[in-house]
N, C-alpha and C. Protein backbone atom coordinates (compact mmCIF):
# COMPACT_ATOMS: atom_id res chain seq x y z
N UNK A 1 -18.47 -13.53 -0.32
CA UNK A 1 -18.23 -14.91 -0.71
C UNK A 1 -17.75 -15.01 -2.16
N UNK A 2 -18.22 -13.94 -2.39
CA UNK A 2 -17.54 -14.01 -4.27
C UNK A 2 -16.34 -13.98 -4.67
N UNK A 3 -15.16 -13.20 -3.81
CA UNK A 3 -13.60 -14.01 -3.95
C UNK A 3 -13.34 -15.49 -3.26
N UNK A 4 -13.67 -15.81 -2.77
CA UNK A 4 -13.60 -17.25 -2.10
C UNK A 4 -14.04 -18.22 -3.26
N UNK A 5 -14.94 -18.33 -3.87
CA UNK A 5 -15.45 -18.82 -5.22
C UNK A 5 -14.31 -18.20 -6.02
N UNK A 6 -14.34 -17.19 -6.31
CA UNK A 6 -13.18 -16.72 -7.83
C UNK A 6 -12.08 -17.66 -6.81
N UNK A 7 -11.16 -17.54 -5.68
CA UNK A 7 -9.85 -18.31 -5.42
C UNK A 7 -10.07 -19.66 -5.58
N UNK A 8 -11.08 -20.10 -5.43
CA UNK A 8 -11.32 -21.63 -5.21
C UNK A 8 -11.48 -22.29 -6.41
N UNK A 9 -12.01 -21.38 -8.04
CA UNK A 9 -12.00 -21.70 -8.75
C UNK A 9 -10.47 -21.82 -9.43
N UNK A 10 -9.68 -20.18 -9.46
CA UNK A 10 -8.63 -20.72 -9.93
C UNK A 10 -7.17 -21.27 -8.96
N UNK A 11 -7.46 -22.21 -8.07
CA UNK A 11 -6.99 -23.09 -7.59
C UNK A 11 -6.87 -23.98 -8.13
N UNK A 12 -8.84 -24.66 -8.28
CA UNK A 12 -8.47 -25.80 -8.67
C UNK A 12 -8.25 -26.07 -10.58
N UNK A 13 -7.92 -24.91 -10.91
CA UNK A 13 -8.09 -24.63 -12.45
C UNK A 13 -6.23 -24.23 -12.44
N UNK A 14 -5.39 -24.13 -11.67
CA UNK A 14 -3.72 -23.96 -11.70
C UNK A 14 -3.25 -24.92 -12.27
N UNK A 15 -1.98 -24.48 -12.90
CA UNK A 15 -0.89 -25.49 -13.28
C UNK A 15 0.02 -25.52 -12.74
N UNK A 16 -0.25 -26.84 -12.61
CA UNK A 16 0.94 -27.52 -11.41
C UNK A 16 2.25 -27.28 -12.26
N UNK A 17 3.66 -27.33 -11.33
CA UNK A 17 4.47 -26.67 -11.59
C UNK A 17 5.35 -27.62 -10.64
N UNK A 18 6.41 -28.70 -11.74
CA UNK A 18 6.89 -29.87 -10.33
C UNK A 18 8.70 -28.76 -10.03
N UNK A 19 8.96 -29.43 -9.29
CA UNK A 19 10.56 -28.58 -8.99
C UNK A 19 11.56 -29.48 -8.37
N UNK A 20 12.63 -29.38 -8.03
CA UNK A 20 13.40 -30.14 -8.06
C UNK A 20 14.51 -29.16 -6.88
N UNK A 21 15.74 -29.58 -5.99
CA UNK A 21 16.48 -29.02 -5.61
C UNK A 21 17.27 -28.66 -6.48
N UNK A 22 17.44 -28.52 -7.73
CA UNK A 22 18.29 -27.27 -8.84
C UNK A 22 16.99 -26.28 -9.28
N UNK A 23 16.15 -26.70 -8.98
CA UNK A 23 15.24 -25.68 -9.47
C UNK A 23 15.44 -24.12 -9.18
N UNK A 24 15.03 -23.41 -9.50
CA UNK A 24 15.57 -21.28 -9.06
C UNK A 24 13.76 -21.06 -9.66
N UNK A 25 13.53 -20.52 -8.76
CA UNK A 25 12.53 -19.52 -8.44
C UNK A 25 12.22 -18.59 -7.67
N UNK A 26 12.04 -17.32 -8.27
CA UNK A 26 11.59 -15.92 -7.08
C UNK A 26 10.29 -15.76 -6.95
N UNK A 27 10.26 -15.76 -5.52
CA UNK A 27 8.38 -15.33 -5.30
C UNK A 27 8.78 -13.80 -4.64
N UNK A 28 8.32 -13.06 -5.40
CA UNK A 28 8.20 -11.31 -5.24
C UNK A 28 6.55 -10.96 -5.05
N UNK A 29 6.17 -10.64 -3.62
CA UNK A 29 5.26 -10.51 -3.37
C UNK A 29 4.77 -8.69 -3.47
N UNK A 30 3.66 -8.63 -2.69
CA UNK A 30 3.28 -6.90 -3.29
C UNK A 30 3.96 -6.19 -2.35
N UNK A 31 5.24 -6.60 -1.66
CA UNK A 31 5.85 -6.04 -1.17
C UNK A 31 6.08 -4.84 -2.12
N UNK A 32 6.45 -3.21 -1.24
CA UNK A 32 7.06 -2.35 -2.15
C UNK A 32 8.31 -1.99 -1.37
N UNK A 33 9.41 -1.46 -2.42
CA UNK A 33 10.50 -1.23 -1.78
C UNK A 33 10.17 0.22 -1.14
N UNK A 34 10.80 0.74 -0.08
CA UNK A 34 10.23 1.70 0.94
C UNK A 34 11.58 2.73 0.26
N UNK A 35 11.51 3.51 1.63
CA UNK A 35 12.22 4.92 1.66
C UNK A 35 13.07 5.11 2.25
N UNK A 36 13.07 3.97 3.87
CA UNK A 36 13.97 3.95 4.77
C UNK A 36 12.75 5.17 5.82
N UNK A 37 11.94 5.09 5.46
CA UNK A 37 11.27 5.95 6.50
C UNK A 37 10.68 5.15 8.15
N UNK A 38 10.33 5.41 8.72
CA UNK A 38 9.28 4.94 9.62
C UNK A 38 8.26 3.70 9.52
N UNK A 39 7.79 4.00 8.14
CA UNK A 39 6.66 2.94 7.75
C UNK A 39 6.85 2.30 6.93
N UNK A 40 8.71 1.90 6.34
CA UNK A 40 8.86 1.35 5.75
C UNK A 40 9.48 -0.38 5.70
N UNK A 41 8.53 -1.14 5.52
CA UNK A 41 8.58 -2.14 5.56
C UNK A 41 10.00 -2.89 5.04
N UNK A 42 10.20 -2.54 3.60
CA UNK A 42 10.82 -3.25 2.97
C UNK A 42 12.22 -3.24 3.53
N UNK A 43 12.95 -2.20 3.92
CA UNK A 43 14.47 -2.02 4.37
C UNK A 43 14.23 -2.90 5.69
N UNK A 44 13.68 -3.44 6.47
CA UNK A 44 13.88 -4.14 7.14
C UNK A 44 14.17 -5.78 6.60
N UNK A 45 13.22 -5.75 5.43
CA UNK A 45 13.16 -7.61 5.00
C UNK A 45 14.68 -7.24 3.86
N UNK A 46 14.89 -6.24 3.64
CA UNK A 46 15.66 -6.32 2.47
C UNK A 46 16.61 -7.21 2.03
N UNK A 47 16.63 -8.04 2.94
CA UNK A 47 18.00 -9.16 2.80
C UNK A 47 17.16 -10.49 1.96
N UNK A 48 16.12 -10.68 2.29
CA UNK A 48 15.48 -11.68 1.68
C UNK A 48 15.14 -11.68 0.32
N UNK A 49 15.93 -10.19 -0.24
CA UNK A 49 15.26 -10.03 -1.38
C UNK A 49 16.53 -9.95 -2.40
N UNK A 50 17.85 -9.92 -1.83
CA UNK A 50 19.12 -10.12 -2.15
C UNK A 50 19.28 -11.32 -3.25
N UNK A 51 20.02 -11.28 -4.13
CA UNK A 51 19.95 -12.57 -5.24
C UNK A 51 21.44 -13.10 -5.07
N UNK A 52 22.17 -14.20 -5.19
CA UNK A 52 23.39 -14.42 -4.87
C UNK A 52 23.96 -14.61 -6.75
């Protein structure tokens, strides 16, 4: 229960952050970029991670 308390605290302790349709933001998660192996996740999403 003790991360549920730590998330819940800094939830409600965040700064809000307003945005707009010109707004640009990247959310880069703990994705890691892979190898192209078998178990590699990332070469499959890799397009989502493309910047124009």
């Amino acid at each position: 229960m003790k991360a549920n308390n730590r998330l819940t605290k800094a939830f409600k302790h965040a700064e809000t952050v307003t945005f707009d349709k010109n707004s640009k933001f990247i959310f880069f998660s703990d994705s890691h970029r892979g190898d192209d192996s078998v178990s590699d996740e990332f070469i499959r999403n890799q397009n989502i991670f493309y910047m124009l």
